[in-house]
Protein backbone atom coordinates (compact mmCIF):
# COMPACT_ATOMS: atom_id res chain seq x y z
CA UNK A 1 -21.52 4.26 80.10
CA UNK A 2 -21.02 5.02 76.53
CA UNK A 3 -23.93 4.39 73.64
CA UNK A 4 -23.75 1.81 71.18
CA UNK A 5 -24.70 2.91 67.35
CA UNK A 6 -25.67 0.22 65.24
CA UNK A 7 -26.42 0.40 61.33
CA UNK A 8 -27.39 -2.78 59.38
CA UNK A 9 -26.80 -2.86 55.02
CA UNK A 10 -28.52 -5.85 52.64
CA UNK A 11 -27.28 -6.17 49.51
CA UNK A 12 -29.91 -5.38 47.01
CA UNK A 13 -28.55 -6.11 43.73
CA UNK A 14 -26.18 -8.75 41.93
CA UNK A 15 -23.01 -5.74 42.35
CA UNK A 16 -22.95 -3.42 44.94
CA UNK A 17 -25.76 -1.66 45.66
CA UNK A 18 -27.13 -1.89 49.62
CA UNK A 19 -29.96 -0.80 51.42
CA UNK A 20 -29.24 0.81 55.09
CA UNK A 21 -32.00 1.10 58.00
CA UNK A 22 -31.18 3.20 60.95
CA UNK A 23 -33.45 3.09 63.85
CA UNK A 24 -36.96 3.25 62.34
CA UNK A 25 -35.70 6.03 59.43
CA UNK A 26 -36.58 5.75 56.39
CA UNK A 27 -34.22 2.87 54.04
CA UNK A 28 -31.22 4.99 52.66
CA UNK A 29 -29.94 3.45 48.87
CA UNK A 30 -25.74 3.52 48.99
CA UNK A 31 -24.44 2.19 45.69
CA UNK A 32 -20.78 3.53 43.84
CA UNK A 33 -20.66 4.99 40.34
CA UNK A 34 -20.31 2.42 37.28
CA UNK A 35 -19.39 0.46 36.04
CA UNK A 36 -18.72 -0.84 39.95
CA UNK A 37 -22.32 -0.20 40.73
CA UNK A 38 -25.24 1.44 38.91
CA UNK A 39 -25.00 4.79 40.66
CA UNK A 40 -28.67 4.56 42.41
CA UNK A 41 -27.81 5.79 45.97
CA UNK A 42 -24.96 7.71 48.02
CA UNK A 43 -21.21 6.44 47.93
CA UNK A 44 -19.97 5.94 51.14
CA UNK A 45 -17.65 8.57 51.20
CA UNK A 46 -20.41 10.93 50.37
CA UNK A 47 -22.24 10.01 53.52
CA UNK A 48 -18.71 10.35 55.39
CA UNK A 49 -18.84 14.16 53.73
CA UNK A 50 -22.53 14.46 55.06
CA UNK A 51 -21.78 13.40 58.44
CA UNK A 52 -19.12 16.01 58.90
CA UNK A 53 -21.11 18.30 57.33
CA UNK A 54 -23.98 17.65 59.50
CA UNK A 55 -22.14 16.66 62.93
CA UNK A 56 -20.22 20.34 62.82
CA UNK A 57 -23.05 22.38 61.91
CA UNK A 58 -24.96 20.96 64.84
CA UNK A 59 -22.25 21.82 66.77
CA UNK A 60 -21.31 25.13 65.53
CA UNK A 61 -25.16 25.90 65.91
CA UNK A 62 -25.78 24.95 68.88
CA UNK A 63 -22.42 26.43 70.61
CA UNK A 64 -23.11 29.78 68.72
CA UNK A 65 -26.42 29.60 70.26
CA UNK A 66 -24.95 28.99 73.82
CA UNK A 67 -23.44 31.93 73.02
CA UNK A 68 -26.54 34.11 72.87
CA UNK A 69 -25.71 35.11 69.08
CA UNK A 70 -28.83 34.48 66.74
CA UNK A 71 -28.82 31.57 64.16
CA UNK A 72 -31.30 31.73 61.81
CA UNK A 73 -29.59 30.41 59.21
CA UNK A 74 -26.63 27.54 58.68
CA UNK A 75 -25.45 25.44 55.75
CA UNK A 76 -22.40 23.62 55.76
CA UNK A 77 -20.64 23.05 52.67
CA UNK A 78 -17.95 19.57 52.77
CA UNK A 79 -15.66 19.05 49.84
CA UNK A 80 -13.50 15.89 49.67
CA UNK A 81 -10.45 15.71 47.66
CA UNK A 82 -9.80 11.78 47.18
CA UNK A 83 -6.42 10.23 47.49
CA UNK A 84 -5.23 8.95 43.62
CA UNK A 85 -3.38 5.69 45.82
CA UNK A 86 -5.60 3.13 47.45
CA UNK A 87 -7.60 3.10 49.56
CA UNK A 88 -8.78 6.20 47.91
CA UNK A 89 -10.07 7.82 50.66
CA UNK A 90 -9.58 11.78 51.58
CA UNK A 91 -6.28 13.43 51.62
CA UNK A 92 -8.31 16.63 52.28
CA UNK A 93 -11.88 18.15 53.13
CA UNK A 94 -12.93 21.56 52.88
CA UNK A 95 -15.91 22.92 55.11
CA UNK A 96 -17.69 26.05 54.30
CA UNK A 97 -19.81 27.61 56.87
CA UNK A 98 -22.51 29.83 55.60
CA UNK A 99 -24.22 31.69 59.24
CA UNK A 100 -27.33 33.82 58.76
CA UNK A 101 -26.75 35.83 62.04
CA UNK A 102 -28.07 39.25 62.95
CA UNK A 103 -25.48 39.55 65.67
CA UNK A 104 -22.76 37.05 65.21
CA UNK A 105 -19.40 38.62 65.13
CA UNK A 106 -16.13 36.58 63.23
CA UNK A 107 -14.26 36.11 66.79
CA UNK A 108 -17.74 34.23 67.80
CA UNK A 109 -17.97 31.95 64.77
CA UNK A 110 -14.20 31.08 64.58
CA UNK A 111 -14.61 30.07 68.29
CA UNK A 112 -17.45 28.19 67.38
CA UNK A 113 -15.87 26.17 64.62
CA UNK A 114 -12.59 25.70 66.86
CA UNK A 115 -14.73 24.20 69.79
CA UNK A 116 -16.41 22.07 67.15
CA UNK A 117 -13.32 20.43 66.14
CA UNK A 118 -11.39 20.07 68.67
CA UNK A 119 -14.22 18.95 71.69
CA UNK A 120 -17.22 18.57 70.31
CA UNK A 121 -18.28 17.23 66.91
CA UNK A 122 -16.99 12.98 66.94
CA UNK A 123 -17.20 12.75 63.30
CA UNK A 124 -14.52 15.78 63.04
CA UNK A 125 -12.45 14.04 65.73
CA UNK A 126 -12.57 10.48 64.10
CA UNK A 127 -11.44 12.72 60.56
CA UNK A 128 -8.84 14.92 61.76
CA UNK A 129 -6.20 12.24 62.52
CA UNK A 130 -5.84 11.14 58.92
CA UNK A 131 -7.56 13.83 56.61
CA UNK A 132 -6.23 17.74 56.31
CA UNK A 133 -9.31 19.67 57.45
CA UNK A 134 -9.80 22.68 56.82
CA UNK A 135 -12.95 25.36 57.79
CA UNK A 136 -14.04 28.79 56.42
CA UNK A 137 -17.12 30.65 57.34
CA UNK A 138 -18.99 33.71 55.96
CA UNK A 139 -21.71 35.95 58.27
CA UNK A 140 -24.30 37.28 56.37
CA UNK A 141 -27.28 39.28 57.79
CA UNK A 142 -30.99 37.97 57.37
C-alpha cells in the first residue's frame, strides 16, 4: 500500500506570498521575488532544488553507509539553470557532493550517487524525465 503525502498553503498576503504546514513542522514562508511577490520566503523552485538536494544526500548517505565506508560529513550542493520559455522551470540542475570520508574510495561514491538516481531517491526520479541532471562529488578526509 503506498503512503499518501499531503501539504496544505494559505495565502498570507494580498499577492503571492503563502504559508505551508507539514505535519506538525514548523510554518515554512514561500513567496517569489518582486515585483510578483515581496521576496519574504522560498520560491518554489528553490524548495524543488532543496528536495533534490536533500532526498539524494539521504540516499547517497545512507547507501555509502550500507557500504561500511565512514560518513562523517555530506553537503549537497543543487544548482538550477531556469528555462528563458515558459513555464520557466529547469532545463538543467547541477549536484555537487561534498563526502567527509576517512575511507570512501571514488568507485564507492560514484556507485552511491548512481544507485541514488536511478532506484532510490523519488525526487531524482520525478526530475530526471524532464530536467538534464547532472552529479559530481569530491572525497575529502576529516
Amino acid at each position: 500500500m503506498s503512503e499518501s503525502l499531503q501539504a496544505s498553503v494559505v495565502l498570507v498576503d494580498h499577492k503571492v506570498q503563502f504559508t505551508g504546514s507539514l505535519r506538525s513542522h514548523p510554518p515554512l514562508t514561500i513567496d517569489y521575488v518582486p515585483p510578483l511577490g515581496d521576496g519574504q520566503g522560498y520560491t518554489p523552485l528553490e524548495l524543488v532544488l532543496f528536495s533534490l538536494a536533500a532526498c539524494s544526500g539521504a540516499t547517497v548517505a545512507t547507501l555509502l553507509r550500507r557500504m561500511q565506508k565512514d560518513v562523517s560529513g555530506l553537503e549537497v550542493h543543487a544548482r538550477g539553470v531556469r528555462r528563458e520559455q515558459h513555464p520557466t522551470g529547469f532545463a538543467h540542475i547541477d549536484l555537487e557532493f561534498d563526502l567527509k570520508s576517512m575511507n570512501a574510495d571514488q568507485e564507492t561514491v560514484v556507485r552511491a550517487i548512481r544507485l541514488s538516481e536511478e532506484s532510490f531517491c523519488p525526487v531524482w526520479a520525478m526530475l530526471k524525465g524532464s530536467v538534464e541532471i547532472t552529479a559530481t562529488h569530491t572525497i575529502a578526509i576529516p
